[in-house]
Protein backbone atom coordinates (compact mmCIF):
# COMPACT_ATOMS: atom_id res chain seq x y z
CA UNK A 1 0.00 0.00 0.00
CA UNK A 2 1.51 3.30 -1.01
CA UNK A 3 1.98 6.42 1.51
CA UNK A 4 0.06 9.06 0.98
CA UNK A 5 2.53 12.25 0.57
CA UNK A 6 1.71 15.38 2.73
CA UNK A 7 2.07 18.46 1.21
CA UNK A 8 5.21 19.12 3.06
CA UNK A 9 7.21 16.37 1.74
CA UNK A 10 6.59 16.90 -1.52
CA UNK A 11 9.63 18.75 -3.60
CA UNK A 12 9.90 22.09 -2.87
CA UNK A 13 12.27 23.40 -4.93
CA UNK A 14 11.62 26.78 -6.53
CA UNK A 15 9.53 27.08 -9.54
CA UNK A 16 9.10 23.08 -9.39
CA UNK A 17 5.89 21.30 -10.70
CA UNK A 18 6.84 17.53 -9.73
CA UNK A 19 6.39 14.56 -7.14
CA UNK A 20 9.19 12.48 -5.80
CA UNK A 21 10.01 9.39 -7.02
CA UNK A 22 11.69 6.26 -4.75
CA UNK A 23 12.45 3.99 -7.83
CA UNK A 24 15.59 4.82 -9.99
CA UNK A 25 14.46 5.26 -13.47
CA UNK A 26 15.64 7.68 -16.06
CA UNK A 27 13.46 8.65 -18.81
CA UNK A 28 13.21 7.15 -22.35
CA UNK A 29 12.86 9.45 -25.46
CA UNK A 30 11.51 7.09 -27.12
CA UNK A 31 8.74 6.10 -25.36
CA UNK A 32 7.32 9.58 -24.68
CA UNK A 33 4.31 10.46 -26.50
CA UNK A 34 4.91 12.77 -29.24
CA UNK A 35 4.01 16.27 -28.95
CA UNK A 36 0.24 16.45 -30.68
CA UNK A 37 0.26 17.80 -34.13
CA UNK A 38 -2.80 20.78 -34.30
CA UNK A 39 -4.77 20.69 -37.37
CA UNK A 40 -8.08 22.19 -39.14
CA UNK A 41 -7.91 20.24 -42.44
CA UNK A 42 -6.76 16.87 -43.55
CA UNK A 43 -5.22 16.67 -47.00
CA UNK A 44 -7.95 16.96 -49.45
CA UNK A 45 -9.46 20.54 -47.85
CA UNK A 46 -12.34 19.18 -45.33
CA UNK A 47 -12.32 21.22 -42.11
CA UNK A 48 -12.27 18.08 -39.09
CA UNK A 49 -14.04 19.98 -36.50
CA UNK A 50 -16.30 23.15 -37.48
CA UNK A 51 -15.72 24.92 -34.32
CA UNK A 52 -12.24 24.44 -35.61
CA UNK A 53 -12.86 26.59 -38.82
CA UNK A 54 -11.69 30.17 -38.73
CA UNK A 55 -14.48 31.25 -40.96
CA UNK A 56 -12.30 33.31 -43.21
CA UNK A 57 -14.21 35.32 -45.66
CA UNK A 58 -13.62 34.22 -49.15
CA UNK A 59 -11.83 37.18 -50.05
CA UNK A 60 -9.20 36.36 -47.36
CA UNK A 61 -8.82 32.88 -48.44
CA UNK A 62 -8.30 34.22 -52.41
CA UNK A 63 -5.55 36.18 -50.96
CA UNK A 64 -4.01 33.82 -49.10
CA UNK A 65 -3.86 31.02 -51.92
CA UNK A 66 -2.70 33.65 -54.53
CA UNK A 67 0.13 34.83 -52.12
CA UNK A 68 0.95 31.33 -51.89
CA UNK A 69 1.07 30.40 -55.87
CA UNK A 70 2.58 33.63 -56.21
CA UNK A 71 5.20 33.34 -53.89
CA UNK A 72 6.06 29.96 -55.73
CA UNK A 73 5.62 31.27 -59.25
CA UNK A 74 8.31 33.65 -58.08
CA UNK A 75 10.48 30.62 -56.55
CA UNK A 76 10.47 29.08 -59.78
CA UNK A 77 11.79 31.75 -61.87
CA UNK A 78 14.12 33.46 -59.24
CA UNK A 79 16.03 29.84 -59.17
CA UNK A 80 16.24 29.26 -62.56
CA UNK A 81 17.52 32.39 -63.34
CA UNK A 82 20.31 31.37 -60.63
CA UNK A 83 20.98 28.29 -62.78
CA UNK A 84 21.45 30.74 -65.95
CA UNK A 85 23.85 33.23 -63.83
CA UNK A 86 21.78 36.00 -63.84
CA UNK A 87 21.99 36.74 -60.08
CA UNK A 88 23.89 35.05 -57.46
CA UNK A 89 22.04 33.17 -55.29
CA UNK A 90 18.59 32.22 -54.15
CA UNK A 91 16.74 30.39 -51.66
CA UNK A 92 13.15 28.91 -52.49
CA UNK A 93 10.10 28.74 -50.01
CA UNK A 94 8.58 25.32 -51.23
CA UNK A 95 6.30 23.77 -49.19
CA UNK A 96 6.33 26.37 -46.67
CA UNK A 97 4.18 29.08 -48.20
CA UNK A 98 1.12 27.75 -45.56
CA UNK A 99 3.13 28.96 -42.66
CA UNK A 100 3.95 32.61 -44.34
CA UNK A 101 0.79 34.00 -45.01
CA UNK A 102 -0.99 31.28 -42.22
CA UNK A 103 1.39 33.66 -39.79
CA UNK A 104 1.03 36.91 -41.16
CA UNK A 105 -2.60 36.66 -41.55
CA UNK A 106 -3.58 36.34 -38.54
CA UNK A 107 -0.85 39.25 -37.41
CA UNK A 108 -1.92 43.41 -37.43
CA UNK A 109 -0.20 44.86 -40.10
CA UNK A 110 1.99 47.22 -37.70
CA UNK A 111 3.45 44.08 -35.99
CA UNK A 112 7.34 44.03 -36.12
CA UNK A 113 8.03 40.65 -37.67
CA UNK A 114 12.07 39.51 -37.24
CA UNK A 115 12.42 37.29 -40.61
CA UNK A 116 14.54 34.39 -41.35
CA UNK A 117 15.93 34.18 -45.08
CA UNK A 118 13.04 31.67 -46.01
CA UNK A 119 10.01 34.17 -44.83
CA UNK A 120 9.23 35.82 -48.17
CA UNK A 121 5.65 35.02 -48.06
CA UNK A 122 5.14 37.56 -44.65
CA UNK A 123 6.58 40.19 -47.20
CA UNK A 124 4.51 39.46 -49.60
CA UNK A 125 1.26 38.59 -48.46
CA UNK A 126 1.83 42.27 -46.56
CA UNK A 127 1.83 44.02 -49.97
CA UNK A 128 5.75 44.18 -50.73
CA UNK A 129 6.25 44.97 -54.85
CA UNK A 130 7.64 42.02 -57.22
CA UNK A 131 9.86 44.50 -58.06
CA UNK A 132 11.44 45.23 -55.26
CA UNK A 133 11.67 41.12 -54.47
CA UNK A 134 13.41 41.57 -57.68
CA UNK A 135 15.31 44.46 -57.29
CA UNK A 136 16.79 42.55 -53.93
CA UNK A 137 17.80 39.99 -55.51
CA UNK A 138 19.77 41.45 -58.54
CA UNK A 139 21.30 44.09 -56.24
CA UNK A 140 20.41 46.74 -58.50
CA UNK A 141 19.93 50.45 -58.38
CA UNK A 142 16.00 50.02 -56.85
CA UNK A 143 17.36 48.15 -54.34
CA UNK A 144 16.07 49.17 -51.09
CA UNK A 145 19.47 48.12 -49.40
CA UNK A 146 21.70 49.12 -51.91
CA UNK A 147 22.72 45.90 -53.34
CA UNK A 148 24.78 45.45 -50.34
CA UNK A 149 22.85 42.68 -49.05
CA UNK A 150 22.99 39.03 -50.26
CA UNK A 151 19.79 38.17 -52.40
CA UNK A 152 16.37 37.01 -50.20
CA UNK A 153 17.64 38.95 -47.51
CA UNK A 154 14.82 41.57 -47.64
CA UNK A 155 13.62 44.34 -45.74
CA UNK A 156 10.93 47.02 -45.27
CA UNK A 157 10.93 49.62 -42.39
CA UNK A 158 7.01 50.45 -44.18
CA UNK A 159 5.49 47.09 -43.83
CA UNK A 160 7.65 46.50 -40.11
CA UNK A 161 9.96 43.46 -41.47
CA UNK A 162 13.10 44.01 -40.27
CA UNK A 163 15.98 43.09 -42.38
CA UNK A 164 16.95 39.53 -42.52
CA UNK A 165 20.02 38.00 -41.17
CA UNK A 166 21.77 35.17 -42.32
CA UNK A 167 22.73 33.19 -39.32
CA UNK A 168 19.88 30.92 -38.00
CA UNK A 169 18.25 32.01 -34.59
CA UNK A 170 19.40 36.06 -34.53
CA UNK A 171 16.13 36.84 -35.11
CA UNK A 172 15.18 35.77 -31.08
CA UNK A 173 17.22 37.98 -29.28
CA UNK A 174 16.27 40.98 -31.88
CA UNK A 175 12.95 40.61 -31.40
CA UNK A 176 13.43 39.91 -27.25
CA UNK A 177 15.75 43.06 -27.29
CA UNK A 178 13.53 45.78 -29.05
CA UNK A 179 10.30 44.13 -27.05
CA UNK A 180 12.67 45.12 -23.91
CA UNK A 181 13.60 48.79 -24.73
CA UNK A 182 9.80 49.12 -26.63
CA UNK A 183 8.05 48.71 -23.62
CA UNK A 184 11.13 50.66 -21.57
CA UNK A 185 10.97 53.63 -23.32
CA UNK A 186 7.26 53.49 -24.04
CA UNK A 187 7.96 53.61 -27.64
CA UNK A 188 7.13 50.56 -28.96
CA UNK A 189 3.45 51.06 -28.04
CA UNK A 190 0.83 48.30 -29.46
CA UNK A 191 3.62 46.80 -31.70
CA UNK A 192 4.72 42.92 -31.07
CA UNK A 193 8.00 42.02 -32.24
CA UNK A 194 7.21 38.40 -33.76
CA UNK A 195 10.58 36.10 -34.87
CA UNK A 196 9.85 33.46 -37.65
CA UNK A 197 12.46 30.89 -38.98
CA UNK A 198 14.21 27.78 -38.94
CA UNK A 199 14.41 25.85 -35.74
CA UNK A 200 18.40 26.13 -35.03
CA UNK A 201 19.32 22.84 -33.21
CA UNK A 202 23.14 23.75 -34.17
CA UNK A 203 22.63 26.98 -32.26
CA UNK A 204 22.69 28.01 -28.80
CA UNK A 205 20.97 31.27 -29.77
CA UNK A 206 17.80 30.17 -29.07
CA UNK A 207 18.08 29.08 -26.09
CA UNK A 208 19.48 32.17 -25.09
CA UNK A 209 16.92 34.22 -26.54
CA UNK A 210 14.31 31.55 -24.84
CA UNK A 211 16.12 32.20 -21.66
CA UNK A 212 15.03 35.62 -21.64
CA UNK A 213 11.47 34.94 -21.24
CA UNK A 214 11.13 38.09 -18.22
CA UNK A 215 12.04 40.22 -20.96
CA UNK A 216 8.93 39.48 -23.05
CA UNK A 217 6.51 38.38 -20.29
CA UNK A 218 7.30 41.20 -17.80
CA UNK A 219 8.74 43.95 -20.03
CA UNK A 220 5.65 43.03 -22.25
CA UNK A 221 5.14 43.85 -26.41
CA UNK A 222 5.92 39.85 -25.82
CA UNK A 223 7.85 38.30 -29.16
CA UNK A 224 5.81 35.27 -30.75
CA UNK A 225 8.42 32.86 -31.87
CA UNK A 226 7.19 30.57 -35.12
CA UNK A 227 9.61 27.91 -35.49
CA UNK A 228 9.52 25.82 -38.36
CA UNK A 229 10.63 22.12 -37.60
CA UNK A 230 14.14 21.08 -39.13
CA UNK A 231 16.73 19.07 -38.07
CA UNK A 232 20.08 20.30 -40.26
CA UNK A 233 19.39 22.53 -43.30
CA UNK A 234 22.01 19.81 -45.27
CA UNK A 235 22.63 16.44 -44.58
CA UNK A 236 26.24 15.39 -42.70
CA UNK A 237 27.79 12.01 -42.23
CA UNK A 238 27.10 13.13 -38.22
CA UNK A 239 24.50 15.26 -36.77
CA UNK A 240 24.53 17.04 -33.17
CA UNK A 241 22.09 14.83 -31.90
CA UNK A 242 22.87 11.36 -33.18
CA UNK A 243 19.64 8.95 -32.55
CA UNK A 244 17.57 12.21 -31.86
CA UNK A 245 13.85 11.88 -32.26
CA UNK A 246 11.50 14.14 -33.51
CA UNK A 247 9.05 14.10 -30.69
CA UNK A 248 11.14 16.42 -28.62
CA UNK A 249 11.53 19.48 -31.10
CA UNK A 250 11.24 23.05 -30.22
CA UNK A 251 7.91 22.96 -28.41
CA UNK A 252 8.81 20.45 -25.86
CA UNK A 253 11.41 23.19 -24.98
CA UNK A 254 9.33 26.14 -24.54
CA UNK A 255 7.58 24.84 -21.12
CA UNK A 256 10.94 24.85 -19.56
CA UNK A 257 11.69 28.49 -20.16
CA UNK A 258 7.87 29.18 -19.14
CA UNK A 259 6.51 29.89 -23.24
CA UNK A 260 3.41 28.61 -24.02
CA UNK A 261 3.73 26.29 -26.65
CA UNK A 262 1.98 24.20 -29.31
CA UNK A 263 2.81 22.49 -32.60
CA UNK A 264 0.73 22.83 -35.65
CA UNK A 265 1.01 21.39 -38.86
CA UNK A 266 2.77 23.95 -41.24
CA UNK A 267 0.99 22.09 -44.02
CA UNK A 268 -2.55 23.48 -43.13
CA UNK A 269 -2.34 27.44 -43.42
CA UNK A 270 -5.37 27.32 -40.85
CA UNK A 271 -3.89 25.68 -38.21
CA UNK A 272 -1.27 28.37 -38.72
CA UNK A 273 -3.48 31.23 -38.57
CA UNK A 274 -5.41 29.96 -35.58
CA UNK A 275 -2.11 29.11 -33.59
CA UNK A 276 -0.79 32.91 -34.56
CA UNK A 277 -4.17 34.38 -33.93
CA UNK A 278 -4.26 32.85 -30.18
CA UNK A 279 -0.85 33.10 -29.32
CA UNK A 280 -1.16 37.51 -30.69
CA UNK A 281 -4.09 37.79 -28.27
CA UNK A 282 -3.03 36.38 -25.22
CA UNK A 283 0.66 37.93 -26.24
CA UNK A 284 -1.39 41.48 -25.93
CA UNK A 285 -3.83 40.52 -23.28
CA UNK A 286 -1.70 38.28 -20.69
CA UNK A 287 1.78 40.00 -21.85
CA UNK A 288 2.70 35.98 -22.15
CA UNK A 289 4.94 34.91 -24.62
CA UNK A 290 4.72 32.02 -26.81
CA UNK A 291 6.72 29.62 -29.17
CA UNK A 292 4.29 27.93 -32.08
CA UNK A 293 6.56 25.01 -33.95
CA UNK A 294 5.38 24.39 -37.46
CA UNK A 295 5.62 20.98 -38.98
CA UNK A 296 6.62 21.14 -42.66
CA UNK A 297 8.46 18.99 -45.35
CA UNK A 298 11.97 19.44 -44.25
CA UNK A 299 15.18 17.48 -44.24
CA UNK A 300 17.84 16.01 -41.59
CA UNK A 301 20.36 13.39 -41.43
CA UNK A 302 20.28 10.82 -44.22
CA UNK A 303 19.97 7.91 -42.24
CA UNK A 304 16.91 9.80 -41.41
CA UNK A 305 16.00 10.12 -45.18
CA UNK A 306 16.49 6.27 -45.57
CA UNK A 307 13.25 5.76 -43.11
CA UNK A 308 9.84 5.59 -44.10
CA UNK A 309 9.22 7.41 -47.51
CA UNK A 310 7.62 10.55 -47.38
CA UNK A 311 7.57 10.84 -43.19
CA UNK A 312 6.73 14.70 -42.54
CA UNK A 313 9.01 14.59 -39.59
CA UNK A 314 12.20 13.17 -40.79
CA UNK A 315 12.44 15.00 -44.66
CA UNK A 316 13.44 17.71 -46.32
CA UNK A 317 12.09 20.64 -47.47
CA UNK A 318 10.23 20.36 -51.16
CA UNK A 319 13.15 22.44 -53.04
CA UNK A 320 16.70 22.49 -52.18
CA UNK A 321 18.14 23.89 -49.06
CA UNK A 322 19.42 27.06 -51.82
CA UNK A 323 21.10 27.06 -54.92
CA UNK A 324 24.07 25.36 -52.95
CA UNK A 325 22.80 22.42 -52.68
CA UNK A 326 21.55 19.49 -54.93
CA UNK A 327 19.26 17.26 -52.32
CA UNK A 328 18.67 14.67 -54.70
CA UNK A 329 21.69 13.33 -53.48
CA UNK A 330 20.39 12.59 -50.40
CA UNK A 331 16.60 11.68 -51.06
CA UNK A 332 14.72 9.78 -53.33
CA UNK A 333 12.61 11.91 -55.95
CA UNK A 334 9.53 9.67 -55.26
CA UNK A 335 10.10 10.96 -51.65
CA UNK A 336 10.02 15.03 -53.13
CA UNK A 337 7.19 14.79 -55.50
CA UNK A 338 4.51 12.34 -52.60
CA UNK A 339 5.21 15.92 -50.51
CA UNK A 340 4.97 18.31 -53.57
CA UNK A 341 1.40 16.84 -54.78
CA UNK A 342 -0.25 14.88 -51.72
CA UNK A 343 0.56 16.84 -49.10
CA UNK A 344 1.25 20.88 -49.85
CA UNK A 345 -0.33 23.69 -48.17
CA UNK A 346 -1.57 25.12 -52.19
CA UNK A 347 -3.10 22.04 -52.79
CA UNK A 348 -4.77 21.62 -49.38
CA UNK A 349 -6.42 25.44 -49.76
CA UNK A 350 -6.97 24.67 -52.69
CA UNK A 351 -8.94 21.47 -52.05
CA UNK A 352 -11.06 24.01 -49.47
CA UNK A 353 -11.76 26.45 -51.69
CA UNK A 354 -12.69 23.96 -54.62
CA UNK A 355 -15.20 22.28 -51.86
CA UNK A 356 -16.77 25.43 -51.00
CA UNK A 357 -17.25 26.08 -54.82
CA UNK A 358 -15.09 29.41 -54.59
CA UNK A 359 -12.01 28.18 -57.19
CA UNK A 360 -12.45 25.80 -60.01
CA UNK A 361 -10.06 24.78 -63.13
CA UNK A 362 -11.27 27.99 -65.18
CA UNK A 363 -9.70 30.42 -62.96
CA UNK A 364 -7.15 28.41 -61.83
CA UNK A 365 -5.69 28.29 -65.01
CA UNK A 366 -6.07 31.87 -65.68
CA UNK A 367 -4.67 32.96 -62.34
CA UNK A 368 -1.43 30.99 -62.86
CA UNK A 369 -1.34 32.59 -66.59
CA UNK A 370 -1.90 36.75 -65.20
CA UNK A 371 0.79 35.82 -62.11
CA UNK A 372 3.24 34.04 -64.39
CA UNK A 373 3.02 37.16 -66.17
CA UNK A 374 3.65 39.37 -63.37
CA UNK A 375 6.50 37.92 -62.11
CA UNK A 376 8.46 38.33 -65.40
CA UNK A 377 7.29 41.72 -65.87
CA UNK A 378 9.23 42.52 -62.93
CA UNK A 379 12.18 40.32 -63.11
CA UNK A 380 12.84 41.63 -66.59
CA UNK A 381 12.34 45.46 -65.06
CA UNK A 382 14.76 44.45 -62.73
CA UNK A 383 17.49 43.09 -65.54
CA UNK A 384 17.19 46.38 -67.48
CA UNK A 385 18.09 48.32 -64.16
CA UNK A 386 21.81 49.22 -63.40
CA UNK A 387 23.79 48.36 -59.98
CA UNK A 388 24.00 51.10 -57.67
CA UNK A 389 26.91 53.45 -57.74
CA UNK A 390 30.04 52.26 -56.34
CA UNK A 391 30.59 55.09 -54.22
CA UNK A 392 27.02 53.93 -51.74
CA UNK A 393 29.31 50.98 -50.43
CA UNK A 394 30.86 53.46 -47.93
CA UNK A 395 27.14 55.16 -46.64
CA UNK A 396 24.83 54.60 -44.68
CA UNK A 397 26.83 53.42 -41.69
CA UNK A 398 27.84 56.13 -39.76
CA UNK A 399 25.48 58.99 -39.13
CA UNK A 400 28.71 61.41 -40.19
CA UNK A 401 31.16 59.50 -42.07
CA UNK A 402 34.45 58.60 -40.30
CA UNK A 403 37.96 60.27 -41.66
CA UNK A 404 39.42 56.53 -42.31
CA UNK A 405 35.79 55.91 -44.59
CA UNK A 406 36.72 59.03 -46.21
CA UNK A 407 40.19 58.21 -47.13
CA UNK A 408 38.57 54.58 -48.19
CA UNK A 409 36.09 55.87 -50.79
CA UNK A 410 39.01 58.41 -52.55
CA UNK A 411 41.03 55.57 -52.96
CA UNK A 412 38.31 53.82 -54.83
CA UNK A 413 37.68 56.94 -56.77
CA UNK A 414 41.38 56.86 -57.83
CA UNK A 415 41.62 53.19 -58.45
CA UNK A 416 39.08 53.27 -60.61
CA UNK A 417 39.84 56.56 -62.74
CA UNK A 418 42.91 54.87 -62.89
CA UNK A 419 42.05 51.71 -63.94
CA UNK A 420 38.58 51.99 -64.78
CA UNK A 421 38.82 50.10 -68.00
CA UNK A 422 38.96 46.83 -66.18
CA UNK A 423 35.73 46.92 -64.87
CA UNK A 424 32.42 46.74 -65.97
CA UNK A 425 31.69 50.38 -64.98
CA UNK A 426 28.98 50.92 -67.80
CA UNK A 427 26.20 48.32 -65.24
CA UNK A 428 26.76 50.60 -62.56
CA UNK A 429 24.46 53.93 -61.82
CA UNK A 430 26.68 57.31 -62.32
């Protein structure tokens, strides 16, 4: 017969939620449950549970499946024009599009979002030109930054996307940090700083950004971290975690450092938008913040890619990690194409709207025709357009420019009076 605890003999260590235990047993990955998956729709468009169903009007829905198919007509032609060497390097969103515009959706427009380099669709779906995606990416003269960023790493102080940095993870602490001086200084106002991206198991960042949970919860303007579920962005003879399972991704780590925290499937843009929705108004109401992890097609170890074809947990995104990389060296093109037509977040809208009789073949057709054409209109515009001026590589860092920056951009000037001839000075802006 087992002793009934007091209350006094339970643990009381600080900030502890547990009983004691007299039998020595440590705990088994894997045979913990799996963190629940949240979803509206299953994979041909039928809402599971009504009270469920965000009851987007159809307008809302159009845009979100045309920012979508947009956003992936603009993939396609952005990578192949990679291939041909007309710009340097690209990055494509397939099979992630749901949670873009899922996220930003269900986001105010003035919310600060922190961007990773595979968040195009937030941009987008918030109203940002195909000519300035384009202008980005060729580094010419329209270029918002100057050309001095590498392509897909957009920005608009306008639609509140800060500008994206490379390294996985950055965007936690940035967000944490401005939600910290925002509500400081009283700035910041009604303005959430939200992070998207990757989830970084190489990188301590997020922990340390994670660790800083007073910052959001008691400083308040709390960040929203949307993770979406990867294990390494390429596949390595060795991984960090070797025999790591799924079922303890990002959200089993946000209880520790106090988030609430859920895991949706990144495949069903509602799920996404009701997740986001939630998480914004208890963010504003509770000032509590919150990690959402998004399950999508992504890619890990290849001993994890030899599993069970097509697993959503232990695969790779539906294009290649970037122009880099060629991942049909490490997984099977049956694998690719079961994600890229049985299971997409297009295709599952898609399957919603066709069942509510608001999208058919007809228009279909015709909208993939008109945004086909839009796209080119505006990469072209941004072919005929020349690189900035040489002389904007020294501005725009100092609010008075140093002496030694000074000295740095006459030199140029100089070098390339002098030897002018040897460069292709005539693509460049006077």
């Amino acid at each position: 017969q087992s002793r009934q605890e007091s209350p006094e003999e339970r643990p009381q260590f600080p900030g502890a939620s547990a009983e004691f235990a007299e039998r020595l047993e440590f705990i088994q990955p894997n045979v913990l449950a799996g963190i629940p998956v949240y979803r509206v729709m299953d994979r041909q468009g039928h809402v599971l549970r009504p009270s469920e169903d965000p009851q987007l009007p159809k307008e809302q829905v159009l845009k979100l499946y045309k920012t979508m198919t947009l956003l992936n007509t603009m993939d396609r032609i952005l990578y192949e024009s990679q291939r041909q060497g007309r710009i340097s390097f690209y990055m494509t969103n397939y099979g992630e599009e749901g949670t873009h515009v899922g996220s930003a959706a269900a986001l105010d427009a003035s919310d600060l979002v922190f961007g990773q380099y595979r968040e195009a669709g937030v941009l987008l779906y918030r109203g940002y030109p195909l000519e300035l995606f384009m202008a980005q990416c060729y580094g010419n003269a329209s270029d918002p930054g100057k050309g001095r960023q590498m392509p897909v790493h957009y920005g608009c102080p306008e639609r509140h996307f800060v500008t994206i940095s490379s390294p996985l993870a950055t965007q936690i602490p940035q967000g944490r940090s401005l939600g910290f001086w925002g509500k400081s200084s009283g700035i910041l106002g009604q303005e959430i700083p939200v992070s998207l991206g990757k989830e970084p198991r190489e990188s301590g960042t997020e922990s340390l950004g994670f660790g800083q949970k007073e910052c959001g919860a008691f400083w308040g303007r709390n960040l929203g971290n949307l993770r979406r579920n990867g294990r390494r962005k390429v596949p390595e003879p060795r991984g960090p975690f070797p025999g790591s399972d799924p079922a303890l991704p990002a959200a089993a780590r946000g209880p520790g450092y106090g988030l609430l925290s859920i895991r949706v499937d990144g495949n069903d843009v509602f799920a996404v938008y009701n997740a986001t929705r939630e998480a914004r108004r208890r963010a504003v109401a509770e000032n509590q913040p919150f990690l959402i992890e998004a399950m999508t097609y992504r890619c890990g170890l290849p001993e994890s890619c030899s599993g069970t074809p097509g697993s959503p947990w232990k695969s790779s995104r539906i294009g290649h990690h970037s122009t880099s990389d060629d991942s049909s060296a490490y997984r099977s093109v049956d694998e690719v194409n079961y994600w890229d037509k049985q299971d997409h977040p297009i295709s599952r809208l898609r399957h919603y709207m066709a069942n509510r009789g608001w999208w058919d073949e007809e228009e279909e057709k015709g909208w993939r025709k008109s945004s086909r054409k839009m796209v080119l209109e505006a990469f072209e515009q941004a072919e005929r357009e020349p690189k900035p001026p040489p002389h904007l590589l020294f501005s725009d860092v100092y609010l008075e420019m140093p002496p030694r920056l000074r000295r740095q951009r006459a030199e140029l000037e100089r070098h390339l009076e002098t030897y002018g001839e040897h460069y292709p000075l005539q693509q460049f802006q006077k």
